[in-house]
C-alpha atoms as a PDB file:
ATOM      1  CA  UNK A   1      -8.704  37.964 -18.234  1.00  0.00           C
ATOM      2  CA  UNK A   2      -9.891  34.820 -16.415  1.00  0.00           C
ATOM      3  CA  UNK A   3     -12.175  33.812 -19.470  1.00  0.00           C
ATOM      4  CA  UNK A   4      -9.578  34.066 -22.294  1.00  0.00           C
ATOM      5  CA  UNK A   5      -6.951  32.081 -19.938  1.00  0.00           C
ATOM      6  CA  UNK A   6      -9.842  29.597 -19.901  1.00  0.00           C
ATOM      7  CA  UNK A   7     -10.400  29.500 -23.434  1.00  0.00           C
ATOM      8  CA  UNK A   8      -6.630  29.342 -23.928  1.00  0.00           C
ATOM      9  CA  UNK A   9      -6.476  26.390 -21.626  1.00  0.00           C
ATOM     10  CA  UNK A  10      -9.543  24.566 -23.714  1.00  0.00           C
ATOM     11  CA  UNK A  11      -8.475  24.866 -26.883  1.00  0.00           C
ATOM     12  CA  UNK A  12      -4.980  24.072 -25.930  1.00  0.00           C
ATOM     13  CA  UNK A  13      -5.965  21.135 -24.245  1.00  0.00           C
ATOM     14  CA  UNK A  14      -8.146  20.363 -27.501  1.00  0.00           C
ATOM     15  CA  UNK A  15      -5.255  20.531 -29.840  1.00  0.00           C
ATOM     16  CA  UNK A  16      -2.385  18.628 -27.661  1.00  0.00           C
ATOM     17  CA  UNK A  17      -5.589  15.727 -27.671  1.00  0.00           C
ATOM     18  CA  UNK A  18      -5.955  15.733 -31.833  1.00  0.00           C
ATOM     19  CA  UNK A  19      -2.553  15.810 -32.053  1.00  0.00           C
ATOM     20  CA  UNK A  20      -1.682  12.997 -29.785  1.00  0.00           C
ATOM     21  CA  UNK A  21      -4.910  10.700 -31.383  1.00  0.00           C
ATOM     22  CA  UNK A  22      -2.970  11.617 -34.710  1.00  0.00           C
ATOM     23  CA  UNK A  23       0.306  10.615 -33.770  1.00  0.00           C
ATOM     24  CA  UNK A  24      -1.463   7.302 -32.209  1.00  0.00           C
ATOM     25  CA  UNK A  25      -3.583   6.567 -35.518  1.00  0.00           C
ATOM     26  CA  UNK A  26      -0.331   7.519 -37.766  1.00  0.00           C
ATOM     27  CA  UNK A  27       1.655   4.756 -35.757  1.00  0.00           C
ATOM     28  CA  UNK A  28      -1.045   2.463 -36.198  1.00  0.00           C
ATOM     29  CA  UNK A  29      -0.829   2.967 -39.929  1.00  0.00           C
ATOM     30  CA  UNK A  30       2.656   2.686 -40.354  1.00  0.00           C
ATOM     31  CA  UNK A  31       2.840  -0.282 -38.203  1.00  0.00           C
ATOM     32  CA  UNK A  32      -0.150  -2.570 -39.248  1.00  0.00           C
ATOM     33  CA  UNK A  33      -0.127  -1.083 -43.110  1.00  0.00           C
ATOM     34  CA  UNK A  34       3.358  -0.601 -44.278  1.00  0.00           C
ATOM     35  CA  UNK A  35       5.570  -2.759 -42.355  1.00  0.00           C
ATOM     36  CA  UNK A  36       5.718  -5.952 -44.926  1.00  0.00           C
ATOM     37  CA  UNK A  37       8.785  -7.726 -45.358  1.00  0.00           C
ATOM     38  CA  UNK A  38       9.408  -6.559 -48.831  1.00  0.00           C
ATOM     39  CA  UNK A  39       9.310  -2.513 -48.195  1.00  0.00           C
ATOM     40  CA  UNK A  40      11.284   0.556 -47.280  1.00  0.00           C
ATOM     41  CA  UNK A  41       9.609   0.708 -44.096  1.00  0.00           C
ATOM     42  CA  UNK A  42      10.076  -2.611 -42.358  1.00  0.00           C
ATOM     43  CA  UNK A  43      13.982  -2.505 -44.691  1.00  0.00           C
ATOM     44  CA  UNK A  44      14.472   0.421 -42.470  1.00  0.00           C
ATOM     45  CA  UNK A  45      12.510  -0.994 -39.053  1.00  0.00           C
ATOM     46  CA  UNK A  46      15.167  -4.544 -39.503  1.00  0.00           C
ATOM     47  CA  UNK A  47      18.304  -1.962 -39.555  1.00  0.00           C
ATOM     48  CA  UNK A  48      17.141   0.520 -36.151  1.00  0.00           C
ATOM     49  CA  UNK A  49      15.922  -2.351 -34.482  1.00  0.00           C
ATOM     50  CA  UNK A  50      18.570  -3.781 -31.745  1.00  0.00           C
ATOM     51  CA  UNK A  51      19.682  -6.986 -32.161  1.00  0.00           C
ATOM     52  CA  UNK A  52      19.632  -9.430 -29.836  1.00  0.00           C
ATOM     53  CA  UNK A  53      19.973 -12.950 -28.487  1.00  0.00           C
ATOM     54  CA  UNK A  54      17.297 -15.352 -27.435  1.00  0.00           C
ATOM     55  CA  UNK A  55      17.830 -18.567 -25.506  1.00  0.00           C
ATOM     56  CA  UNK A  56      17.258 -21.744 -27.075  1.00  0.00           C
ATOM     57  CA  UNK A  57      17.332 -23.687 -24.046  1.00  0.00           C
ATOM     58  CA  UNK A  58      13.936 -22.649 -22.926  1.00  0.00           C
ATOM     59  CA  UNK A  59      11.481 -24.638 -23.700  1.00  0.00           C
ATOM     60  CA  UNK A  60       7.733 -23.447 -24.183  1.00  0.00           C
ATOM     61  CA  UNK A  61       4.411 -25.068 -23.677  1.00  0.00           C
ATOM     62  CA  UNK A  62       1.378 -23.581 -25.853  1.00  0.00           C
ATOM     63  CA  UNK A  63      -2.047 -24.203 -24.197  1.00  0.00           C
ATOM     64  CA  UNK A  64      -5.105 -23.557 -26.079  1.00  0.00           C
ATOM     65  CA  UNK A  65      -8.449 -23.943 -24.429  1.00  0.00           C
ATOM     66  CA  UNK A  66     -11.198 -24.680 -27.540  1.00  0.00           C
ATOM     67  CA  UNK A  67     -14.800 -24.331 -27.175  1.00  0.00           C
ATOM     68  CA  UNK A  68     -16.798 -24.739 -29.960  1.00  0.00           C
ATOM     69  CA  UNK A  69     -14.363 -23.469 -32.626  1.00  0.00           C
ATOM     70  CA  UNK A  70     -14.388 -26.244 -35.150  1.00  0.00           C
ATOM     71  CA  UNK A  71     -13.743 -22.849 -37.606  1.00  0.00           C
ATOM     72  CA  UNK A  72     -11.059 -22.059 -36.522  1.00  0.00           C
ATOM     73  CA  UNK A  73      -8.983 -24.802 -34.838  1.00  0.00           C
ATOM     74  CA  UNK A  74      -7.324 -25.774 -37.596  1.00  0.00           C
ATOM     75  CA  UNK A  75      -5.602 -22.953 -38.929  1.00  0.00           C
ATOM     76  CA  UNK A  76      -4.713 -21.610 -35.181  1.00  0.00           C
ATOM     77  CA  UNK A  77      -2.602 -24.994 -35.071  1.00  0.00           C
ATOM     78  CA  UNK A  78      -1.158 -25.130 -38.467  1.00  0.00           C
ATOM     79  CA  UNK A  79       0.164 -21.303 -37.165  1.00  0.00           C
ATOM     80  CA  UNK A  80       1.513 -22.864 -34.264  1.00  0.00           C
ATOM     81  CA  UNK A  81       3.149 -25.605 -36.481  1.00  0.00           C
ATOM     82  CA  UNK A  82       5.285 -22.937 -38.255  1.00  0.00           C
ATOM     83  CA  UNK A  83       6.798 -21.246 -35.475  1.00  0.00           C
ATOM     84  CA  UNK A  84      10.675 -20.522 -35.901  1.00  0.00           C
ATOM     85  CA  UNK A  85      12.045 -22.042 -32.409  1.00  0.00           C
ATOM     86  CA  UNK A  86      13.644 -25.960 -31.362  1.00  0.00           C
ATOM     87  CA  UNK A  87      11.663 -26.701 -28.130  1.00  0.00           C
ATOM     88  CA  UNK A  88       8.284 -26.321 -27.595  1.00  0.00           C
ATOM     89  CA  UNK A  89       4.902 -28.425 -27.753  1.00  0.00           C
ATOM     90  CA  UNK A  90       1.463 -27.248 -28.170  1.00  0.00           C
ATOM     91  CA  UNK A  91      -1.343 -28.596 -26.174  1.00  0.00           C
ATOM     92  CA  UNK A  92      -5.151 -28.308 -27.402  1.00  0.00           C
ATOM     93  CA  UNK A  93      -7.727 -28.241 -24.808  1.00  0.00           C
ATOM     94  CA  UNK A  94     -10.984 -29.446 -26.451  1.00  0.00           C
ATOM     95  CA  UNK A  95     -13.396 -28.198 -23.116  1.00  0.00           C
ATOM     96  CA  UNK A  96     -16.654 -29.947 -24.295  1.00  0.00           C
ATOM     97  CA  UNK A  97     -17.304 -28.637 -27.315  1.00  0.00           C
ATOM     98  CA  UNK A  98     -20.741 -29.165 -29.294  1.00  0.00           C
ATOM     99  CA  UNK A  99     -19.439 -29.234 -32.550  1.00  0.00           C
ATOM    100  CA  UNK A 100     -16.251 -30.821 -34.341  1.00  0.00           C
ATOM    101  CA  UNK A 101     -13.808 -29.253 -32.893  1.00  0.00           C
ATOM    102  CA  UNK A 102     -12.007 -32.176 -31.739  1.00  0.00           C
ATOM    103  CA  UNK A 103     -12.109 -34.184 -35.084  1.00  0.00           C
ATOM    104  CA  UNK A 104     -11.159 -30.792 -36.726  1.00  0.00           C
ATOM    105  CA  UNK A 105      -8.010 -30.935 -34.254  1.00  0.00           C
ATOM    106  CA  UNK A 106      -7.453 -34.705 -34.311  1.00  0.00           C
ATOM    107  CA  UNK A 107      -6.695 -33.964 -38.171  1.00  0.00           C
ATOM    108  CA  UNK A 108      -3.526 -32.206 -37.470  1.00  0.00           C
ATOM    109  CA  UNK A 109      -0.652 -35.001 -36.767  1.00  0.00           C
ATOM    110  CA  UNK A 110       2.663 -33.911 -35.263  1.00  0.00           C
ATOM    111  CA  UNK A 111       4.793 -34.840 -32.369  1.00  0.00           C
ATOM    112  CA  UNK A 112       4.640 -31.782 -30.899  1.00  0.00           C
ATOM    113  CA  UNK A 113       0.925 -31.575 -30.532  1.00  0.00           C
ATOM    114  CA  UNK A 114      -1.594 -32.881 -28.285  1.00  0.00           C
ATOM    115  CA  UNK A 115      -5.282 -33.213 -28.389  1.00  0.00           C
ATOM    116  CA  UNK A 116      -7.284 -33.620 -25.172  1.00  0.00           C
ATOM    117  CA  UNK A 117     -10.913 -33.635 -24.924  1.00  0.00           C
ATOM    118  CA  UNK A 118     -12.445 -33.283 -21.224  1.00  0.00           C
ATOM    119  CA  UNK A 119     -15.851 -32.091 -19.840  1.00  0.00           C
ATOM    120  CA  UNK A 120     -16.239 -28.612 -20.205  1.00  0.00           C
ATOM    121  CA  UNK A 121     -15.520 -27.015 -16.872  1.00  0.00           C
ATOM    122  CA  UNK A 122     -14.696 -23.080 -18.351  1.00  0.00           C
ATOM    123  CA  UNK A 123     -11.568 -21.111 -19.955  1.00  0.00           C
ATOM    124  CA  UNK A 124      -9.593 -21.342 -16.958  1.00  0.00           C
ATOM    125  CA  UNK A 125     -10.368 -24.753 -16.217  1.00  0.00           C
ATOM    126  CA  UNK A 126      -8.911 -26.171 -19.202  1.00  0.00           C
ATOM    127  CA  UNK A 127      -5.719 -23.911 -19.241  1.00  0.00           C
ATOM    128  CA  UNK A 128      -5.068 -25.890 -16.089  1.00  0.00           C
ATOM    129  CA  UNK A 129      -5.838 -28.860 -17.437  1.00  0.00           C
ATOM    130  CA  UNK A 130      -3.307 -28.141 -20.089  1.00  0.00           C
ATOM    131  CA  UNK A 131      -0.560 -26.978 -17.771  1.00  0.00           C
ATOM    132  CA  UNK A 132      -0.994 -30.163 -16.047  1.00  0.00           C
ATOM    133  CA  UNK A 133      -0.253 -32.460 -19.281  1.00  0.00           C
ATOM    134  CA  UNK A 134       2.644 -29.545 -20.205  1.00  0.00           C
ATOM    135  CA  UNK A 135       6.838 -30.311 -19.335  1.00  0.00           C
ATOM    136  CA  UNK A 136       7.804 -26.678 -20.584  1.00  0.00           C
ATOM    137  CA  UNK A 137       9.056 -23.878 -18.652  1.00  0.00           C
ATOM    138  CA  UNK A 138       7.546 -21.402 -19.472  1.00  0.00           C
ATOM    139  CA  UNK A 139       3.162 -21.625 -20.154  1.00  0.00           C
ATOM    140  CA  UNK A 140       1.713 -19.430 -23.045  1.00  0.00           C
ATOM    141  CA  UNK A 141      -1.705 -18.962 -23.277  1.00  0.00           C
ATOM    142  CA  UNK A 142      -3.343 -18.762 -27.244  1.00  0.00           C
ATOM    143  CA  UNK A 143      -6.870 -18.303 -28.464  1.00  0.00           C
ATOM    144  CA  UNK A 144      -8.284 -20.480 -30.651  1.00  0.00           C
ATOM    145  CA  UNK A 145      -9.166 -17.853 -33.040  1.00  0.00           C
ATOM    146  CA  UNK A 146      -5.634 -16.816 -32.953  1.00  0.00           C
ATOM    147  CA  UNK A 147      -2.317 -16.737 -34.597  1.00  0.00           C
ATOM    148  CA  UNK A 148       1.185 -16.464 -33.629  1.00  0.00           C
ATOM    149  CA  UNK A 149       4.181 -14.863 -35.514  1.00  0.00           C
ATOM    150  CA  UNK A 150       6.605 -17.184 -36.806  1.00  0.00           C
ATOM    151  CA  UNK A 151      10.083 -15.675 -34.664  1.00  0.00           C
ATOM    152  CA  UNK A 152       7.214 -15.071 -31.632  1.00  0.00           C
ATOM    153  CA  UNK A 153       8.514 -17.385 -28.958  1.00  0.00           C
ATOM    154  CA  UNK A 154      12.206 -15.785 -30.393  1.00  0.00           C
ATOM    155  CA  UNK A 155      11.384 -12.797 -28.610  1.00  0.00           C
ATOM    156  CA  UNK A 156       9.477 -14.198 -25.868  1.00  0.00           C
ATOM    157  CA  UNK A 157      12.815 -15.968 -25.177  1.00  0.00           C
ATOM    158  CA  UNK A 158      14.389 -12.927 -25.257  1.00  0.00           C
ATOM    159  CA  UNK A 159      12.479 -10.664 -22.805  1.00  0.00           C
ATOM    160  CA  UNK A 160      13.079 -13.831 -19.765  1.00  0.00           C
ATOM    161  CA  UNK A 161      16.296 -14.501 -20.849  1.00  0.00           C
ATOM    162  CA  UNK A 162      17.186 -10.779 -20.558  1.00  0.00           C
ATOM    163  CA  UNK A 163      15.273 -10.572 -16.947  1.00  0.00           C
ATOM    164  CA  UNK A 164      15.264 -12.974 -14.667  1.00  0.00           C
ATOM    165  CA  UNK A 165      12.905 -11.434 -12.310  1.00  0.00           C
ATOM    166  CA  UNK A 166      10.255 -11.363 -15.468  1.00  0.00           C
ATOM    167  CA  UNK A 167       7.211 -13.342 -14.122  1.00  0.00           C
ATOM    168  CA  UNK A 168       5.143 -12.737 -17.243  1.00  0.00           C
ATOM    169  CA  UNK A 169       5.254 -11.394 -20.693  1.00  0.00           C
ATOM    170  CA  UNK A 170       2.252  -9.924 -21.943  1.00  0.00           C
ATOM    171  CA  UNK A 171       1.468 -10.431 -26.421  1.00  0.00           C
ATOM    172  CA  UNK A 172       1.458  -7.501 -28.609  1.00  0.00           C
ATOM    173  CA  UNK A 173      -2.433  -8.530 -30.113  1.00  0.00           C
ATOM    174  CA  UNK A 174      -3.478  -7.200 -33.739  1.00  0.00           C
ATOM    175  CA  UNK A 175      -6.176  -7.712 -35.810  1.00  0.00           C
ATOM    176  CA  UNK A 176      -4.722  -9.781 -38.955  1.00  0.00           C
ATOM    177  CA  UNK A 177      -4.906  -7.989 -42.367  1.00  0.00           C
ATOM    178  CA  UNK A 178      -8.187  -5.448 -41.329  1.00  0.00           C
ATOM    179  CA  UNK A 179     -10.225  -5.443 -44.019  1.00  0.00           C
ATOM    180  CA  UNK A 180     -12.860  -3.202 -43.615  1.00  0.00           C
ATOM    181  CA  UNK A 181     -13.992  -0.011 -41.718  1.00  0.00           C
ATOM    182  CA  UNK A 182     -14.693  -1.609 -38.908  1.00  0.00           C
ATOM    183  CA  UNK A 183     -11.940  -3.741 -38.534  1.00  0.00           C
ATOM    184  CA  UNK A 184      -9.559  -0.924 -39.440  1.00  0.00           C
ATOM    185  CA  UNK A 185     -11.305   0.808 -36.365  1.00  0.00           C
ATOM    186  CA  UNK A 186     -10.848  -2.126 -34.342  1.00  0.00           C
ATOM    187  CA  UNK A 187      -7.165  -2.256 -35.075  1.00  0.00           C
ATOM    188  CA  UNK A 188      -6.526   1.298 -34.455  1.00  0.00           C
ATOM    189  CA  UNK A 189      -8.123   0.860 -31.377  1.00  0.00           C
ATOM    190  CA  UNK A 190      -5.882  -2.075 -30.210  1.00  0.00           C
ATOM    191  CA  UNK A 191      -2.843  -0.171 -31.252  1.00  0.00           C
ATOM    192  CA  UNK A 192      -4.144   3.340 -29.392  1.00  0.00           C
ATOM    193  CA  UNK A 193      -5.912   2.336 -26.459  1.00  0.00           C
ATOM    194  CA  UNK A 194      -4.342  -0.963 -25.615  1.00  0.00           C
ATOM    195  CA  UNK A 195      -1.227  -1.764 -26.861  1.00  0.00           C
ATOM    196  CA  UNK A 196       0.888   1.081 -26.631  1.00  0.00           C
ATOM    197  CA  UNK A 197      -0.673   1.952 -23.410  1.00  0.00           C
ATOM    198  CA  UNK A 198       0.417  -1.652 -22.167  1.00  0.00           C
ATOM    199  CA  UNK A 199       4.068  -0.650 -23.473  1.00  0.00           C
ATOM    200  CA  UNK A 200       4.208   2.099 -21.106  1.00  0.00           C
ATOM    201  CA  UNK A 201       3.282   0.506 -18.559  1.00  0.00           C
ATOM    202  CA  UNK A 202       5.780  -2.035 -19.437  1.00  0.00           C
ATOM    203  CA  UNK A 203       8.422   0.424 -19.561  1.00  0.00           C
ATOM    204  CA  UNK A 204       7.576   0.723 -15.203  1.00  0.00           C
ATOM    205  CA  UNK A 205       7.577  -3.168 -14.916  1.00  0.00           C
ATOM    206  CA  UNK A 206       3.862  -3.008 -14.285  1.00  0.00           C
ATOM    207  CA  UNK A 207       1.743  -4.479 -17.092  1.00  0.00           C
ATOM    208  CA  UNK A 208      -2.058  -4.157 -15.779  1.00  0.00           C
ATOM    209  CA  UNK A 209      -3.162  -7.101 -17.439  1.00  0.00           C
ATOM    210  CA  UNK A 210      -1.487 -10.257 -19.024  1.00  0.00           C
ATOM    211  CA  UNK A 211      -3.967 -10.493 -21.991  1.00  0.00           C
ATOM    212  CA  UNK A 212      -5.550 -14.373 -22.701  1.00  0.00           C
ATOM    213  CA  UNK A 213      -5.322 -14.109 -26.779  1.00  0.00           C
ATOM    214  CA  UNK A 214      -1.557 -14.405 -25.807  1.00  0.00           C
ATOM    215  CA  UNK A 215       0.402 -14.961 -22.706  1.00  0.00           C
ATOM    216  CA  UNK A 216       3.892 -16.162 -21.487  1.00  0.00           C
ATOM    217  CA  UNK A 217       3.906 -16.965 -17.946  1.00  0.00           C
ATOM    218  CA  UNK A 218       6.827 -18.824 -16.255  1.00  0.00           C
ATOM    219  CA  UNK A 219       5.562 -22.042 -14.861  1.00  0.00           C
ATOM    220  CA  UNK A 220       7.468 -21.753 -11.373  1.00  0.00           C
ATOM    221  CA  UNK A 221       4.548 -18.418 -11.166  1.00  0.00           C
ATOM    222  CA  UNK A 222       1.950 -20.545 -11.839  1.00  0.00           C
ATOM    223  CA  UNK A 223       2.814 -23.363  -9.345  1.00  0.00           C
ATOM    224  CA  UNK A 224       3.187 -21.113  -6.335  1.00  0.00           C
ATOM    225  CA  UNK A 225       0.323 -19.166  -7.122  1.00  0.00           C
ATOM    226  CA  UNK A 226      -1.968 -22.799  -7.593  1.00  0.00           C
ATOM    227  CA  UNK A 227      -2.858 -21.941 -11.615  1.00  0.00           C
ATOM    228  CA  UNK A 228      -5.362 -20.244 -13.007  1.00  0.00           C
ATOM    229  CA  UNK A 229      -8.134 -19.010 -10.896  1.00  0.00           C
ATOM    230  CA  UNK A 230     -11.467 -21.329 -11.944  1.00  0.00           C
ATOM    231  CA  UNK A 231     -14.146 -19.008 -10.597  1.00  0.00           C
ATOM    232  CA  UNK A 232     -14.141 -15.932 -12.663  1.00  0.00           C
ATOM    233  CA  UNK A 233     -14.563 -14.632 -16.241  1.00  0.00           C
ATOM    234  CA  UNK A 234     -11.542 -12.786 -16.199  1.00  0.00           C
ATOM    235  CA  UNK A 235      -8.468 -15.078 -15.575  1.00  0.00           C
ATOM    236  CA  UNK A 236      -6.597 -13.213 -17.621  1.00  0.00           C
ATOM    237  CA  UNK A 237      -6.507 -10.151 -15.234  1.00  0.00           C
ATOM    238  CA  UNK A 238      -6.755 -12.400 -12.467  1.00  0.00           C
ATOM    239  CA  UNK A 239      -3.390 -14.417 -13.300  1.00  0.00           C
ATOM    240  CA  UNK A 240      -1.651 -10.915 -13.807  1.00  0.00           C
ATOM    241  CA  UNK A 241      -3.376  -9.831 -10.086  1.00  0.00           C
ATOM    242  CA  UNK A 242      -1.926 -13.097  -8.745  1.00  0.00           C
ATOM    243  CA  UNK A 243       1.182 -12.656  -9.812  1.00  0.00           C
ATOM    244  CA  UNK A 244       4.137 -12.604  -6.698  1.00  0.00           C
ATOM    245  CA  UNK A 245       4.604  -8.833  -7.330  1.00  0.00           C
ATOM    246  CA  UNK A 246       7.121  -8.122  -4.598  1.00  0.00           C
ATOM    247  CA  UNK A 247       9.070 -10.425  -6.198  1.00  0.00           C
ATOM    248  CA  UNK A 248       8.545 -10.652 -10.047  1.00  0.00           C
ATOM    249  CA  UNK A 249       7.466  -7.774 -12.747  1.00  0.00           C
ATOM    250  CA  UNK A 250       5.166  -8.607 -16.421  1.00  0.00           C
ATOM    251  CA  UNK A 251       6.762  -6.953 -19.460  1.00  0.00           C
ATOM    252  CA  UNK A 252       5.583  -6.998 -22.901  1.00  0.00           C
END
């Protein structure tokens, strides 16, 4: 009796986990595939999803530390050049690069940008360097190999408008049109294993980690907790660590 109640706990156990990784993967699919803005799906995602109201008067301050990514400079700022929202300014960090990744970003002329070159001195280093030259309110943090949805700092405005005790907002990261097996894998990972787990845990006020491909942080955070920490490889879980918990919660 004790052996087939242990294979009846096994295999149960097997099939709630293949059913839950397709669920996950299914999700992922639907979600990274078939939600373009000219089908049923995303028609049909626009109508369920709740409307609501972001705050203009924030204004936003996009740092992006650069090392060595003459590649991809240029089309990370020309994404940051099309976002959908009045006030904000975007700040590149050039942290000693090797290459051209300064020219490459000197190319770019707005009035919102900027284009400092320093020493290199690490990620964190020249975040902090960029908060420093910033006047926004709230800090976001960007790759330089990234992009940023056009209505993104819409719904960033949204979550700390909605919550003033929000300290931090953490990005929802994908992988941008996966072509590929691998890069299919990779994005069903991110959806699976990261991002939805990060949306639980933002359900409890407790995001684990503010990721560093894309973070809002509120600049009043930053300044009490002195910026980001300069001796470690991993500021982005070190910001999130930093953060005045008792006080404040991260959402996503």
């Amino acid at each position: 009796m004790i052996l087939i109640y242990s294979h009846f706990f096994f295999y149960g156990s097997l099939l709630i986990l293949i059913f839950r990784l397709l669920g996950f993967c299914s999700l992922s699919f639907i979600y990274t595939f078939l939600k373009k803005k000219d089908d049923i799906v995303f028609y049909i995602y626009k109508l369920l999803k709740k409307k609501e109201i972001y705050n203009p008067v924030l204004k936003f301050s996009i740092i992006i530390p650069a090392y060595n990514e003459e590649v991809t400079i240029s089309s990370c700022i020309r994404s940051m050049m099309m976002l959908r929202y009045p006030y904000y300014e975007v700040i590149i960090i050039d942290d000693g690069s090797s290459d051209n990744t300064f020219n490459e970003a000197s190319k770019i002329v707005d009035k919102k940008l900027k284009v400092i070159k320093q020493k290199n001195t690490g990620k964190p280093g020249a975040i902090n360097t960029g908060i420093k030259n910033s006047s926004g309110d709230i800090i976001i943090t960007v790759d330089a190999d990234s992009k940023l949805d056009a209505d993104s700092l819409k719904w960033i405005s949204v979550r700390f408008s909605r919550n003033p005790r929000l300290g931090a907002v953490a990005g929802n990261v994908k992988i941008d049109r996966p072509a590929g097996l691998l890069k299919i894998m990779q994005s069903l990972e991110y959806t699976t294993t990261i991002n939805l787990g990060r949306k639980s845990q933002s359900l409890f006020h407790c995001v684990m980690v503010v990721p560093g491909a894309i973070a809002a942080l509120k600049r009043s955070v930053l300044r009490e907790v002195g910026g980001f920490p300069e001796d470690t490889f991993a500021e982005d879980f070190d910001i999130t660590m930093k953060n005045p918990a008792s006080r404040l919660s991260c959402g996503i």
